[in-house]
PDB file of N, CA and C in Angstrom:
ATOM      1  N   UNK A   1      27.203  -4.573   5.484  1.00  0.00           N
ATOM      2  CA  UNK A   1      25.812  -4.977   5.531  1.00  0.00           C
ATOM      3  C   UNK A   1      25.302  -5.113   4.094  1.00  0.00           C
ATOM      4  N   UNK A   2      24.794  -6.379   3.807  1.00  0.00           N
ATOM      5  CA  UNK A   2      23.959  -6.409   2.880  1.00  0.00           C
ATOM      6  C   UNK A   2      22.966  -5.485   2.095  1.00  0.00           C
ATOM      7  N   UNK A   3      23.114  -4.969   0.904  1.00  0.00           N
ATOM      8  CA  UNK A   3      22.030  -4.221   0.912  1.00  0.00           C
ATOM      9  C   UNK A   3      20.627  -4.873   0.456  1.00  0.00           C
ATOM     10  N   UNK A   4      19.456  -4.172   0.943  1.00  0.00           N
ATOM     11  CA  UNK A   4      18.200  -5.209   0.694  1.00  0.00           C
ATOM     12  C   UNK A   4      17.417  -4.504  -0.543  1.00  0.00           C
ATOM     13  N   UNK A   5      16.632  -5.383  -1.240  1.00  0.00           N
ATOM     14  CA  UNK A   5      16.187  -4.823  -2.399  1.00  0.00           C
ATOM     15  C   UNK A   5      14.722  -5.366  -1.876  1.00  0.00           C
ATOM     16  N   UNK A   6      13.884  -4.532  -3.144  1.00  0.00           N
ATOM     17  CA  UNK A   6      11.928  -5.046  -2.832  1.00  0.00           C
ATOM     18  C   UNK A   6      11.852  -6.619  -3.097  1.00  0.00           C
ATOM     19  N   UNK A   7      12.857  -6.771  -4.249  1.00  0.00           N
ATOM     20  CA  UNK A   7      12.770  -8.338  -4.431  1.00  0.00           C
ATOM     21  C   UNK A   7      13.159  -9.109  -3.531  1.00  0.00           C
ATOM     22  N   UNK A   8      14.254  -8.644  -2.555  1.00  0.00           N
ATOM     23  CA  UNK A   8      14.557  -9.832  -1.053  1.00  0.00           C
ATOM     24  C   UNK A   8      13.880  -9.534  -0.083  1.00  0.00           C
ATOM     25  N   UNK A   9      13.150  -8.372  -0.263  1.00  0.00           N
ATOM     26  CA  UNK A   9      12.428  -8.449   0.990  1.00  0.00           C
ATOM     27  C   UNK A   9      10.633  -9.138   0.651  1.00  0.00           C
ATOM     28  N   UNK A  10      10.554  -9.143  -0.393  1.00  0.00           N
ATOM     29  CA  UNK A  10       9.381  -9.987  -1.435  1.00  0.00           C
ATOM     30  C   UNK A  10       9.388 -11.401  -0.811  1.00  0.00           C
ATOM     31  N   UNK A  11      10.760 -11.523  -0.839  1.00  0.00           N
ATOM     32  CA  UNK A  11      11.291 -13.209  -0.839  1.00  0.00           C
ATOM     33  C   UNK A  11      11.038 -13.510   0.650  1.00  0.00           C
ATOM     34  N   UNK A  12      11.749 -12.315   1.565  1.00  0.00           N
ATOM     35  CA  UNK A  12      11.558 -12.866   3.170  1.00  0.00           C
ATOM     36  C   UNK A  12       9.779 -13.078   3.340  1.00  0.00           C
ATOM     37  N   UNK A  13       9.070 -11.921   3.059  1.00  0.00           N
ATOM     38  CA  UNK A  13       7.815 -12.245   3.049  1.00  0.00           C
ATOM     39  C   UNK A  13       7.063 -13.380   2.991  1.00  0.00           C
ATOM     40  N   UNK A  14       7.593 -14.339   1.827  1.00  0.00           N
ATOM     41  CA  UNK A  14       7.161 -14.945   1.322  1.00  0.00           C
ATOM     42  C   UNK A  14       7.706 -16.684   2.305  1.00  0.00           C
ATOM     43  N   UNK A  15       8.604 -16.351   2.463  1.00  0.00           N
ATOM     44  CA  UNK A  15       9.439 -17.348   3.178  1.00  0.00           C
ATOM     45  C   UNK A  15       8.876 -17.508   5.013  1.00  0.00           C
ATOM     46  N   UNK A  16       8.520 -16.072   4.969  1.00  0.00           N
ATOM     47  CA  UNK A  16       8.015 -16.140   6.715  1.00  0.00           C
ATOM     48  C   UNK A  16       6.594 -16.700   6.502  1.00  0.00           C
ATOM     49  N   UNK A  17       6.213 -16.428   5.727  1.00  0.00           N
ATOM     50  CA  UNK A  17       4.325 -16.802   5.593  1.00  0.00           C
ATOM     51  C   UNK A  17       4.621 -18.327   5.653  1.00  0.00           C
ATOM     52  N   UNK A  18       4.937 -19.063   4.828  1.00  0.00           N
ATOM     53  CA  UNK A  18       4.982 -20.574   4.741  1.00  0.00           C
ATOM     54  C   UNK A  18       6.157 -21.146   5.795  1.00  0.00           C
ATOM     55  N   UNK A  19       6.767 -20.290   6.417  1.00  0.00           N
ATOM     56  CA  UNK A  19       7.618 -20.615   7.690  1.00  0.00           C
ATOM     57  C   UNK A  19       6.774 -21.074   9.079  1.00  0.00           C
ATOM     58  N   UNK A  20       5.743 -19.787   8.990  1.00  0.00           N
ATOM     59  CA  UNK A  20       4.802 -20.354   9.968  1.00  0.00           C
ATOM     60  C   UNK A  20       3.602 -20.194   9.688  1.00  0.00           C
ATOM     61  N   UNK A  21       3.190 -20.755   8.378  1.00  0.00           N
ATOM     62  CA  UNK A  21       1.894 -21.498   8.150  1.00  0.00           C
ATOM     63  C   UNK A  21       0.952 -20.159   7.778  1.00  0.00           C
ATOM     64  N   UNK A  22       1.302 -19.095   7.747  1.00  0.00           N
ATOM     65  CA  UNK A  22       0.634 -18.002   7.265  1.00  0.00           C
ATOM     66  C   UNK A  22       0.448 -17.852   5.699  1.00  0.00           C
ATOM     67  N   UNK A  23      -0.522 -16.892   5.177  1.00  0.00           N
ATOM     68  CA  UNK A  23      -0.674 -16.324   3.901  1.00  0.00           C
ATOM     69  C   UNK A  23       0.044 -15.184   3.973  1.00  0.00           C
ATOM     70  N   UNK A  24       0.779 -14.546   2.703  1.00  0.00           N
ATOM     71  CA  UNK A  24       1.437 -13.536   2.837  1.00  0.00           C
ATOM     72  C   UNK A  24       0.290 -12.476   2.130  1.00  0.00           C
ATOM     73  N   UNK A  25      -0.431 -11.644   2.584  1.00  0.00           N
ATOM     74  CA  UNK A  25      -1.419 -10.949   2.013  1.00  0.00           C
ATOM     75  C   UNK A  25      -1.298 -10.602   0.691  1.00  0.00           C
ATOM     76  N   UNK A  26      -2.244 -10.940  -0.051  1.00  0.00           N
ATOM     77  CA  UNK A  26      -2.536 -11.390  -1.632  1.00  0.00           C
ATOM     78  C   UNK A  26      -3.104 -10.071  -2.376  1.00  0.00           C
ATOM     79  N   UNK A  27      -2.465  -8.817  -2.243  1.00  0.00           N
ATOM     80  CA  UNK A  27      -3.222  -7.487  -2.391  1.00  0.00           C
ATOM     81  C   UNK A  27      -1.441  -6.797  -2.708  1.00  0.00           C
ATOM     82  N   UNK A  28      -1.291  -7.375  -4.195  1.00  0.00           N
ATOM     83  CA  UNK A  28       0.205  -7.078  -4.084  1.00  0.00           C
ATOM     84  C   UNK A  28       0.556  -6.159  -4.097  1.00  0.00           C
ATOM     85  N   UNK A  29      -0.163  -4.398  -4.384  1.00  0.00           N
ATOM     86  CA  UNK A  29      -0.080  -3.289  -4.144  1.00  0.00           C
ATOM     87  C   UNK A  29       0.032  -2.832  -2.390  1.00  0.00           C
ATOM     88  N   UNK A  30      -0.969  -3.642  -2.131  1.00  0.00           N
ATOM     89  CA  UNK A  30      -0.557  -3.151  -0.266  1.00  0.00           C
ATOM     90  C   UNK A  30       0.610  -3.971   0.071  1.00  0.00           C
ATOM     91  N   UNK A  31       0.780  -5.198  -0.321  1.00  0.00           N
ATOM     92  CA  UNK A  31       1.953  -5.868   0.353  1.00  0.00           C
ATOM     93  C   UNK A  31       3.343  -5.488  -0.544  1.00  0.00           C
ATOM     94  N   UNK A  32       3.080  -4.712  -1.469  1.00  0.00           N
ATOM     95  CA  UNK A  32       4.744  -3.674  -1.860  1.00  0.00           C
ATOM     96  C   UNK A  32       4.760  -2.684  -0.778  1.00  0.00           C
ATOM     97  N   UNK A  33       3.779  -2.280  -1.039  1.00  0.00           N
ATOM     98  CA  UNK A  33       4.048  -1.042   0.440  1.00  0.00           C
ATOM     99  C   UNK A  33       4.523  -1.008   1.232  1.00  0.00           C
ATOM    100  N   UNK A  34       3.910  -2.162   2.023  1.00  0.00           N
ATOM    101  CA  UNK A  34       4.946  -2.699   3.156  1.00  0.00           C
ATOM    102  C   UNK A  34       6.289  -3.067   3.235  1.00  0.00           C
ATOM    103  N   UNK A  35       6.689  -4.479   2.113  1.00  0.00           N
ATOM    104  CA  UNK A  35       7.882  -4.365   1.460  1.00  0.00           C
ATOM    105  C   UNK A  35       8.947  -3.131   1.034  1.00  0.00           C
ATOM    106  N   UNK A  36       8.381  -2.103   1.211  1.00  0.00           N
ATOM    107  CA  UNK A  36       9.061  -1.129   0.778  1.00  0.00           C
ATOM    108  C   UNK A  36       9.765  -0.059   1.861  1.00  0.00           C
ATOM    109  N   UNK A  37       8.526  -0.272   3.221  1.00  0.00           N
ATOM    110  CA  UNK A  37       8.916   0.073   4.496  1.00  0.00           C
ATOM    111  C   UNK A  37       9.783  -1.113   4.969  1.00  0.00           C
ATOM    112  N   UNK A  38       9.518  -2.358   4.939  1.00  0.00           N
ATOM    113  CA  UNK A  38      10.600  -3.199   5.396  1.00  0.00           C
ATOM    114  C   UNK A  38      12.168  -3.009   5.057  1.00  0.00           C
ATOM    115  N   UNK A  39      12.705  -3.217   3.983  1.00  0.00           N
ATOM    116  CA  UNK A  39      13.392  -2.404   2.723  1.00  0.00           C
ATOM    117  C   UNK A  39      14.307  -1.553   3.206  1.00  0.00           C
ATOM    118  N   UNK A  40      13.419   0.229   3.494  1.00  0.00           N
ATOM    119  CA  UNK A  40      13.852   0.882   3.782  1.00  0.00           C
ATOM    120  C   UNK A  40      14.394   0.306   5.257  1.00  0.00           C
ATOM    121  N   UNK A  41      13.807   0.214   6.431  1.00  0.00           N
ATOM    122  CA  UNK A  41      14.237  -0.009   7.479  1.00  0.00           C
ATOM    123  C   UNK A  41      15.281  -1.237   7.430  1.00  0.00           C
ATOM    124  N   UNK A  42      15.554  -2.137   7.010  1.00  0.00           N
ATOM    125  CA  UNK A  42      16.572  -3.210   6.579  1.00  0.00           C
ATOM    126  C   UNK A  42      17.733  -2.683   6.191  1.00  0.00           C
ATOM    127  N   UNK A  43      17.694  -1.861   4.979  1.00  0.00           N
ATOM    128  CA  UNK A  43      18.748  -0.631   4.987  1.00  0.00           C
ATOM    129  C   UNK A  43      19.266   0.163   5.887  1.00  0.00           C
ATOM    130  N   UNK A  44      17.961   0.762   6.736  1.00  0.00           N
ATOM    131  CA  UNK A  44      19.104   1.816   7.710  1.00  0.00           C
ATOM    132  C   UNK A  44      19.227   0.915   8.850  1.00  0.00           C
ATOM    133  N   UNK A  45      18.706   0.116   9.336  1.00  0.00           N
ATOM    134  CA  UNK A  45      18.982  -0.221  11.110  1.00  0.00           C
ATOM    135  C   UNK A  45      19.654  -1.919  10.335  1.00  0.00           C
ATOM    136  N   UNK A  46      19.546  -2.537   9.407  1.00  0.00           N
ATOM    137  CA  UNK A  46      20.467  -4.024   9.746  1.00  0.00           C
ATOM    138  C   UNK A  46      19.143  -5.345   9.846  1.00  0.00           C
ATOM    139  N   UNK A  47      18.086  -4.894  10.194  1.00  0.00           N
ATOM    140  CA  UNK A  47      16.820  -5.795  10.369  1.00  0.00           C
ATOM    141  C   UNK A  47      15.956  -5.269   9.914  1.00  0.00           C
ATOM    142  N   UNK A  48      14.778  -6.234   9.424  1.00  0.00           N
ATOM    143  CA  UNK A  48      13.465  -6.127   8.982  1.00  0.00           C
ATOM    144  C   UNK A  48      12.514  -5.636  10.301  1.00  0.00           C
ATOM    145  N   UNK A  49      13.006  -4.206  10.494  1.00  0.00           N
ATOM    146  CA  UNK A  49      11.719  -3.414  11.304  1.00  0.00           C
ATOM    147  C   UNK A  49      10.767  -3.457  11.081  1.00  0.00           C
ATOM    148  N   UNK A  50       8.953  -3.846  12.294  1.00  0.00           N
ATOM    149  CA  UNK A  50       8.009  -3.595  11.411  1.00  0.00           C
ATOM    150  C   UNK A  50       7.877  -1.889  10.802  1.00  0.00           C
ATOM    151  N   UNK A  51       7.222  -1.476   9.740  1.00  0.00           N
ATOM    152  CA  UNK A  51       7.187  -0.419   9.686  1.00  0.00           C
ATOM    153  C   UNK A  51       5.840   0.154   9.910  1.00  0.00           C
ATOM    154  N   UNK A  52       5.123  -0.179  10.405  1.00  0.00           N
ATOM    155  CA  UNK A  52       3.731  -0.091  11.058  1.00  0.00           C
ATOM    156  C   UNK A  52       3.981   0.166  12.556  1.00  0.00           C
ATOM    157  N   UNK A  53       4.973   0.530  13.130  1.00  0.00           N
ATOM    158  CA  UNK A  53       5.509   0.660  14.641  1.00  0.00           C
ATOM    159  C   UNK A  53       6.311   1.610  14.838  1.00  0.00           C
ATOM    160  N   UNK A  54       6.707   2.152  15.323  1.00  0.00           N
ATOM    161  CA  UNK A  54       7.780   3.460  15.690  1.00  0.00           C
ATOM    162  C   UNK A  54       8.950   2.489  16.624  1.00  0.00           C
ATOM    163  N   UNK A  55       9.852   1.969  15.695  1.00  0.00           N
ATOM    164  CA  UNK A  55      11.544   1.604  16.673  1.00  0.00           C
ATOM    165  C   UNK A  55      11.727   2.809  17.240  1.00  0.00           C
ATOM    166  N   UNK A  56      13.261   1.945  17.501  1.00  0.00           N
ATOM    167  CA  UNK A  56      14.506   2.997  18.247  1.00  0.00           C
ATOM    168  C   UNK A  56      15.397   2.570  17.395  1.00  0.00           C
ATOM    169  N   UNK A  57      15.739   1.752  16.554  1.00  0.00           N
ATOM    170  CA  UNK A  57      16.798   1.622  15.295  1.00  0.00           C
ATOM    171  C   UNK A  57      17.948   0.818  16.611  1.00  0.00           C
ATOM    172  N   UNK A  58      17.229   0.913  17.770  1.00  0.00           N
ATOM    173  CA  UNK A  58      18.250  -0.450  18.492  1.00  0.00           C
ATOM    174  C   UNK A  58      17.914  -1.841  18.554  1.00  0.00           C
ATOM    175  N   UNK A  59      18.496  -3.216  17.654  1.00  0.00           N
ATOM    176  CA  UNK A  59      17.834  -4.218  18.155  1.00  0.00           C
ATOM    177  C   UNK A  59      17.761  -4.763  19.660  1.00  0.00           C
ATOM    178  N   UNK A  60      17.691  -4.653  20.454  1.00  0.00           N
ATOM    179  CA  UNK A  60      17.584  -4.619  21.748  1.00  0.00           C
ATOM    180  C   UNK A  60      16.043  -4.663  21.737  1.00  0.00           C
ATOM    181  N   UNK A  61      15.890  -3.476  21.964  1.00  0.00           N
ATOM    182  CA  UNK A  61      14.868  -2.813  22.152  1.00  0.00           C
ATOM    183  C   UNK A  61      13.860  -3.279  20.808  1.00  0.00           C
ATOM    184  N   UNK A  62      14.543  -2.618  19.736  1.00  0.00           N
ATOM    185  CA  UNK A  62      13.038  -3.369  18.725  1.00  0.00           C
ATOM    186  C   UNK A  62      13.168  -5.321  18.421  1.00  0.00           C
ATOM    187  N   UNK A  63      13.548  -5.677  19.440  1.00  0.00           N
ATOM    188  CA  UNK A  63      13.621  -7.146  19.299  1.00  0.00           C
ATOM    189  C   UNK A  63      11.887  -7.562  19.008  1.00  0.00           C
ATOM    190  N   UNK A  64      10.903  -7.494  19.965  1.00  0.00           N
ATOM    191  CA  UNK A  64       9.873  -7.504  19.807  1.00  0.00           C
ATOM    192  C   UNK A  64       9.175  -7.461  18.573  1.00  0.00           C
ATOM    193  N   UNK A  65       9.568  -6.081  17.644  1.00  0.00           N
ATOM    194  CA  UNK A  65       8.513  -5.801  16.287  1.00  0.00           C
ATOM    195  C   UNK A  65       9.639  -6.373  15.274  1.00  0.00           C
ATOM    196  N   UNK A  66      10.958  -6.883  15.580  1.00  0.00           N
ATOM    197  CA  UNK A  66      11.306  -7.774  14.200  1.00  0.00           C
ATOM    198  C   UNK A  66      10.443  -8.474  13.485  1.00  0.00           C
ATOM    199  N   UNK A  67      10.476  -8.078  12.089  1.00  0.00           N
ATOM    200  CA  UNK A  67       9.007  -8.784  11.523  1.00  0.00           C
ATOM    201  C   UNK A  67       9.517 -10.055  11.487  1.00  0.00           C
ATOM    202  N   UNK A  68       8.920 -11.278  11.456  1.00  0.00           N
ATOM    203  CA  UNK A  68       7.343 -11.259  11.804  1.00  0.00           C
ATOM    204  C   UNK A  68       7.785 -11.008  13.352  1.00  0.00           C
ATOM    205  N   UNK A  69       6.780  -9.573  13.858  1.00  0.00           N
ATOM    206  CA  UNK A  69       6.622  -9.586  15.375  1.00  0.00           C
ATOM    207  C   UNK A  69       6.337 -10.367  16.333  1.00  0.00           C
ATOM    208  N   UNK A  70       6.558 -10.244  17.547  1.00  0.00           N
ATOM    209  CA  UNK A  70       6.308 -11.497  18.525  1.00  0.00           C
ATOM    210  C   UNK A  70       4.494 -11.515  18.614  1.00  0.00           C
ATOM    211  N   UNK A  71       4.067 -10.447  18.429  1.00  0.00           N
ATOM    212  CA  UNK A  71       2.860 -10.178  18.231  1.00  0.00           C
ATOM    213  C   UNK A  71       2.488 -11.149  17.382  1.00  0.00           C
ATOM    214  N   UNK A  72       2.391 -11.316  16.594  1.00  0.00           N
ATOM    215  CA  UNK A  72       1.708 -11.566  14.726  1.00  0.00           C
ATOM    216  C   UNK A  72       1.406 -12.775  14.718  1.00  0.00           C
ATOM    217  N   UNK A  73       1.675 -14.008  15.687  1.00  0.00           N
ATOM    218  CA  UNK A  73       1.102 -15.114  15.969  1.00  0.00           C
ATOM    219  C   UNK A  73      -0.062 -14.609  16.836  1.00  0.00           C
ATOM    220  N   UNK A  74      -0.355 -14.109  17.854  1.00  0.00           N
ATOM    221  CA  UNK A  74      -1.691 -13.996  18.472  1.00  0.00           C
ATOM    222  C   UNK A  74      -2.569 -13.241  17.802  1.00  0.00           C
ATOM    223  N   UNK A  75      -2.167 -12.246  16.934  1.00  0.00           N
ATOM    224  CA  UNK A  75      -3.032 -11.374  16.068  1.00  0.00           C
ATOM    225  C   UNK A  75      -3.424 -12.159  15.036  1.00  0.00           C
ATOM    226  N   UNK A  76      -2.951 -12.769  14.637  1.00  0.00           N
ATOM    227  CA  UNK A  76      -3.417 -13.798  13.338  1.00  0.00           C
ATOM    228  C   UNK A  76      -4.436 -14.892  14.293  1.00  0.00           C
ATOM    229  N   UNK A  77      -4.012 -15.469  14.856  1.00  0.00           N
ATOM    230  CA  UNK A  77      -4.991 -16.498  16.107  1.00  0.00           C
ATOM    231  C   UNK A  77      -6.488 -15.665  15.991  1.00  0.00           C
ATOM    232  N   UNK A  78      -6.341 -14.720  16.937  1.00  0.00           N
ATOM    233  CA  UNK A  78      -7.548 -13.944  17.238  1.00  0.00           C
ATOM    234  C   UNK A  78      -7.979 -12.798  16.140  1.00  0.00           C
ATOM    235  N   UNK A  79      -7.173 -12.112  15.098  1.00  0.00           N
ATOM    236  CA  UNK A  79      -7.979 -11.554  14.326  1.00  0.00           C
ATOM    237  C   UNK A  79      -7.697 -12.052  12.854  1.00  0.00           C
ATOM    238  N   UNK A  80      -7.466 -13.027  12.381  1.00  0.00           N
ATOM    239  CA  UNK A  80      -6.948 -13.442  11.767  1.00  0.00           C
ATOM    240  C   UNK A  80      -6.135 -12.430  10.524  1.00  0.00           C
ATOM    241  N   UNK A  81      -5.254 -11.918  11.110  1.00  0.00           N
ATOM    242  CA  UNK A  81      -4.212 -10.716  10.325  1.00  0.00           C
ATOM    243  C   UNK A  81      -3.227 -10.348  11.599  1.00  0.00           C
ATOM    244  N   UNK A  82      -1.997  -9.700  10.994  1.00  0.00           N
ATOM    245  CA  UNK A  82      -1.026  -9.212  12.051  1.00  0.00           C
ATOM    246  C   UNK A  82      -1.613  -7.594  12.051  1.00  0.00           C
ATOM    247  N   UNK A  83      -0.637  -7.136  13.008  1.00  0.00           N
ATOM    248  CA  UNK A  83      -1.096  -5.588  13.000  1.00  0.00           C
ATOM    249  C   UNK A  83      -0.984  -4.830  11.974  1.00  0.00           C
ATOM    250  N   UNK A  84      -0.035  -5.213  10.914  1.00  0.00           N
ATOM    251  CA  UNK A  84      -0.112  -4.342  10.062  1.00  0.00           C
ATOM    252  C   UNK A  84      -0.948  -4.734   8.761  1.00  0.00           C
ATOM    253  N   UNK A  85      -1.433  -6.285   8.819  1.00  0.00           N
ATOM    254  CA  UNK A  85      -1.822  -6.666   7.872  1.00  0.00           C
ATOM    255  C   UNK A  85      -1.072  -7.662   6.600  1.00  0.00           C
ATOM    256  N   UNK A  86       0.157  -7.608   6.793  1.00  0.00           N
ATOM    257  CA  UNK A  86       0.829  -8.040   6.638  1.00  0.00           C
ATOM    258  C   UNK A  86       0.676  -9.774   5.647  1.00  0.00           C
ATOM    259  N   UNK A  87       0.786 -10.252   7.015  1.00  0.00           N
ATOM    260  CA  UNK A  87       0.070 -11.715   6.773  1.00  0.00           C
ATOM    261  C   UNK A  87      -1.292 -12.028   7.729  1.00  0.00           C
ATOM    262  N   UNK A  88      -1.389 -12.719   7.250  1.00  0.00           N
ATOM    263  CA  UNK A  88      -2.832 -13.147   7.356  1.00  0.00           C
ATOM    264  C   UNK A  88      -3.040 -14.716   7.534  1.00  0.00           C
ATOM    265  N   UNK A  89      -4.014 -15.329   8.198  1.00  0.00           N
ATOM    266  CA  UNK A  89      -4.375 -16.538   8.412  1.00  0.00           C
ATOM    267  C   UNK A  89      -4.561 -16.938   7.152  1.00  0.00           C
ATOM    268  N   UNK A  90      -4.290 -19.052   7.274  1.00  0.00           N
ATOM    269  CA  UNK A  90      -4.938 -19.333   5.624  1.00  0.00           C
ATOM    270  C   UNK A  90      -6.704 -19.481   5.840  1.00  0.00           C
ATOM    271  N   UNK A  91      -7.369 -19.055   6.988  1.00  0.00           N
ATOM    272  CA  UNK A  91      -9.083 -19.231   6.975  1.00  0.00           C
ATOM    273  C   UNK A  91      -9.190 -17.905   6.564  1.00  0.00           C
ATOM    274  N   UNK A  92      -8.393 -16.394   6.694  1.00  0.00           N
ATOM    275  CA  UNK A  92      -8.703 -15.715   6.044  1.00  0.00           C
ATOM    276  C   UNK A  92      -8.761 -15.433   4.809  1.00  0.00           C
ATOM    277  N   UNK A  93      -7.729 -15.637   4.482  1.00  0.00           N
ATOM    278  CA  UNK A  93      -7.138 -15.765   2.779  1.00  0.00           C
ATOM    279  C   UNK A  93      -8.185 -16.615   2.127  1.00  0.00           C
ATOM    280  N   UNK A  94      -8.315 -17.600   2.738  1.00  0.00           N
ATOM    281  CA  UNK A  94      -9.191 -18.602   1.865  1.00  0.00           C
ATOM    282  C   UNK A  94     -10.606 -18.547   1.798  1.00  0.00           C
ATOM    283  N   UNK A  95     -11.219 -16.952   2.723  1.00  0.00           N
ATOM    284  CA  UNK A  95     -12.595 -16.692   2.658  1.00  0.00           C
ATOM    285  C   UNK A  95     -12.557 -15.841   1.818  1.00  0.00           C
ATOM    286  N   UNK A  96     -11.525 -15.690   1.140  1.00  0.00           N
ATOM    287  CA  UNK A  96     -11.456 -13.704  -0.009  1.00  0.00           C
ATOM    288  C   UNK A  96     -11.603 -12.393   1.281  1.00  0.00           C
ATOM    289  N   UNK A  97     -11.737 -12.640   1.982  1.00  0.00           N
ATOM    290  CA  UNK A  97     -11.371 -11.497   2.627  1.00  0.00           C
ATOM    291  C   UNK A  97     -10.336 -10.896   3.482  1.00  0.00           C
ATOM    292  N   UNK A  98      -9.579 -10.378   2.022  1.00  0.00           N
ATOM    293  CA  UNK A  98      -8.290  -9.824   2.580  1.00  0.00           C
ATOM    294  C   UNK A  98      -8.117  -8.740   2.556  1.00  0.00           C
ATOM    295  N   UNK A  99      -9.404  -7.845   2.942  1.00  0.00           N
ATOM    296  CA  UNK A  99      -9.340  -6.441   3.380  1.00  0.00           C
ATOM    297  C   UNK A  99      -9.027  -6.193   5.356  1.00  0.00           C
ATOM    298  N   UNK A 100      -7.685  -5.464   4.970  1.00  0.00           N
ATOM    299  CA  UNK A 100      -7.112  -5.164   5.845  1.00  0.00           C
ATOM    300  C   UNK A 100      -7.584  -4.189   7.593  1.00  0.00           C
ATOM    301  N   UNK A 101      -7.592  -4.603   8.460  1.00  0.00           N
ATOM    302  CA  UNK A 101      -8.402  -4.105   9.538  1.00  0.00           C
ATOM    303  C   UNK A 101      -8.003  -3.511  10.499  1.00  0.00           C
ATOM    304  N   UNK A 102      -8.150  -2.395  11.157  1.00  0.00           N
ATOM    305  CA  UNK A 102      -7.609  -2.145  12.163  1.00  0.00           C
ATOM    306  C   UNK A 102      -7.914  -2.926  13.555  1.00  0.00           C
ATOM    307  N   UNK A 103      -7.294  -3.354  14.378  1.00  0.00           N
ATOM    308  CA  UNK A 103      -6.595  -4.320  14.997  1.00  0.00           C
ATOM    309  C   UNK A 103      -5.990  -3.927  16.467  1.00  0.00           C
ATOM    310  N   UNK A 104      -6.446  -4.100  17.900  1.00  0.00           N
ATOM    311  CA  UNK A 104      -5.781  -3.559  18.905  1.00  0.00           C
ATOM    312  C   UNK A 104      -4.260  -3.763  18.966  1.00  0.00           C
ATOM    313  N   UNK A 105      -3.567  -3.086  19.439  1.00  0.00           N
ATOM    314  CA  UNK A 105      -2.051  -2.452  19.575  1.00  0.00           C
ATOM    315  C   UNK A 105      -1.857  -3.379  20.546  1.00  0.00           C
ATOM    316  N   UNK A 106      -1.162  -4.816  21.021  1.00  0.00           N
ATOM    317  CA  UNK A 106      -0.082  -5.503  21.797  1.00  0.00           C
ATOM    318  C   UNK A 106       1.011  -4.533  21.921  1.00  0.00           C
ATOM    319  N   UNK A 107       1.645  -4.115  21.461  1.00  0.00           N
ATOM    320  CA  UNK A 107       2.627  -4.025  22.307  1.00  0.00           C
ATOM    321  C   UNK A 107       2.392  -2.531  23.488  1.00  0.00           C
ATOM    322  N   UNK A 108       2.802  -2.455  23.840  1.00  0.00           N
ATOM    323  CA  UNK A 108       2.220  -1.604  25.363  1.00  0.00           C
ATOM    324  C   UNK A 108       4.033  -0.638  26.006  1.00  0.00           C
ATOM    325  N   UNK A 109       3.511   0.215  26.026  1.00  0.00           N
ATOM    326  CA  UNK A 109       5.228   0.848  27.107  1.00  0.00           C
ATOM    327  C   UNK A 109       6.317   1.021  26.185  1.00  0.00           C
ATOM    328  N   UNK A 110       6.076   1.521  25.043  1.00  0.00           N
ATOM    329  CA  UNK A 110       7.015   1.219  24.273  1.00  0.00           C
ATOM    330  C   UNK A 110       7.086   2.727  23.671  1.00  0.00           C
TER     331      UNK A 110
END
């Protein structure tokens, strides 16, 4: 397995935002953070876990919160941000307000 560094997981970030039309949140101290939980979890389980979620380190099962989560298109739609904040809409980004929000929980039974 590959090992992942802050800089490739910088890069996936960056690559998923303009993959599907998202901003990658512009607050580069919170979005290392995250990067850094991605990172770590990329290292131990093989995939970019969200780290704003509690896996099982099985992809099976965390198929769902592979970032970007299956979530993170309707959370961006309706609040314009994913659950963790992550990325963000470009109407958000482009109003300056990229303070991060708490956000109802999709996934359910888990």
């Amino acid at each position: 397995m590959k090992k992942r560094t802050l800089e490739s997981s910088e890069e996936f970030i960056q690559n998923a935002a303009r993959h599907y039309g998202w901003v990658a949140n512009p607050d580069t101290e919170f979005r290392a953070t995250i990067a850094e939980g991605l990172t770590t979890n990329a290292n131990r389980f093989g995939y970019y876990l969200c780290p704003c979620r509690d896996g099982d380190g099985d992809r099976d099962a965390d198929a769902d919160i592979v970032c970007p989560c299956v979530y993170a298109g309707p959370d961006i739609d309706e609040y314009g941000q994913c659950f963790c904040g992550l990325f963000l809409s470009k109407e958000k980004a482009a109003s300056g307000d990229t303070e991060v929000n708490q956000i109802p929980e999709r996934r359910t039974g888990n």
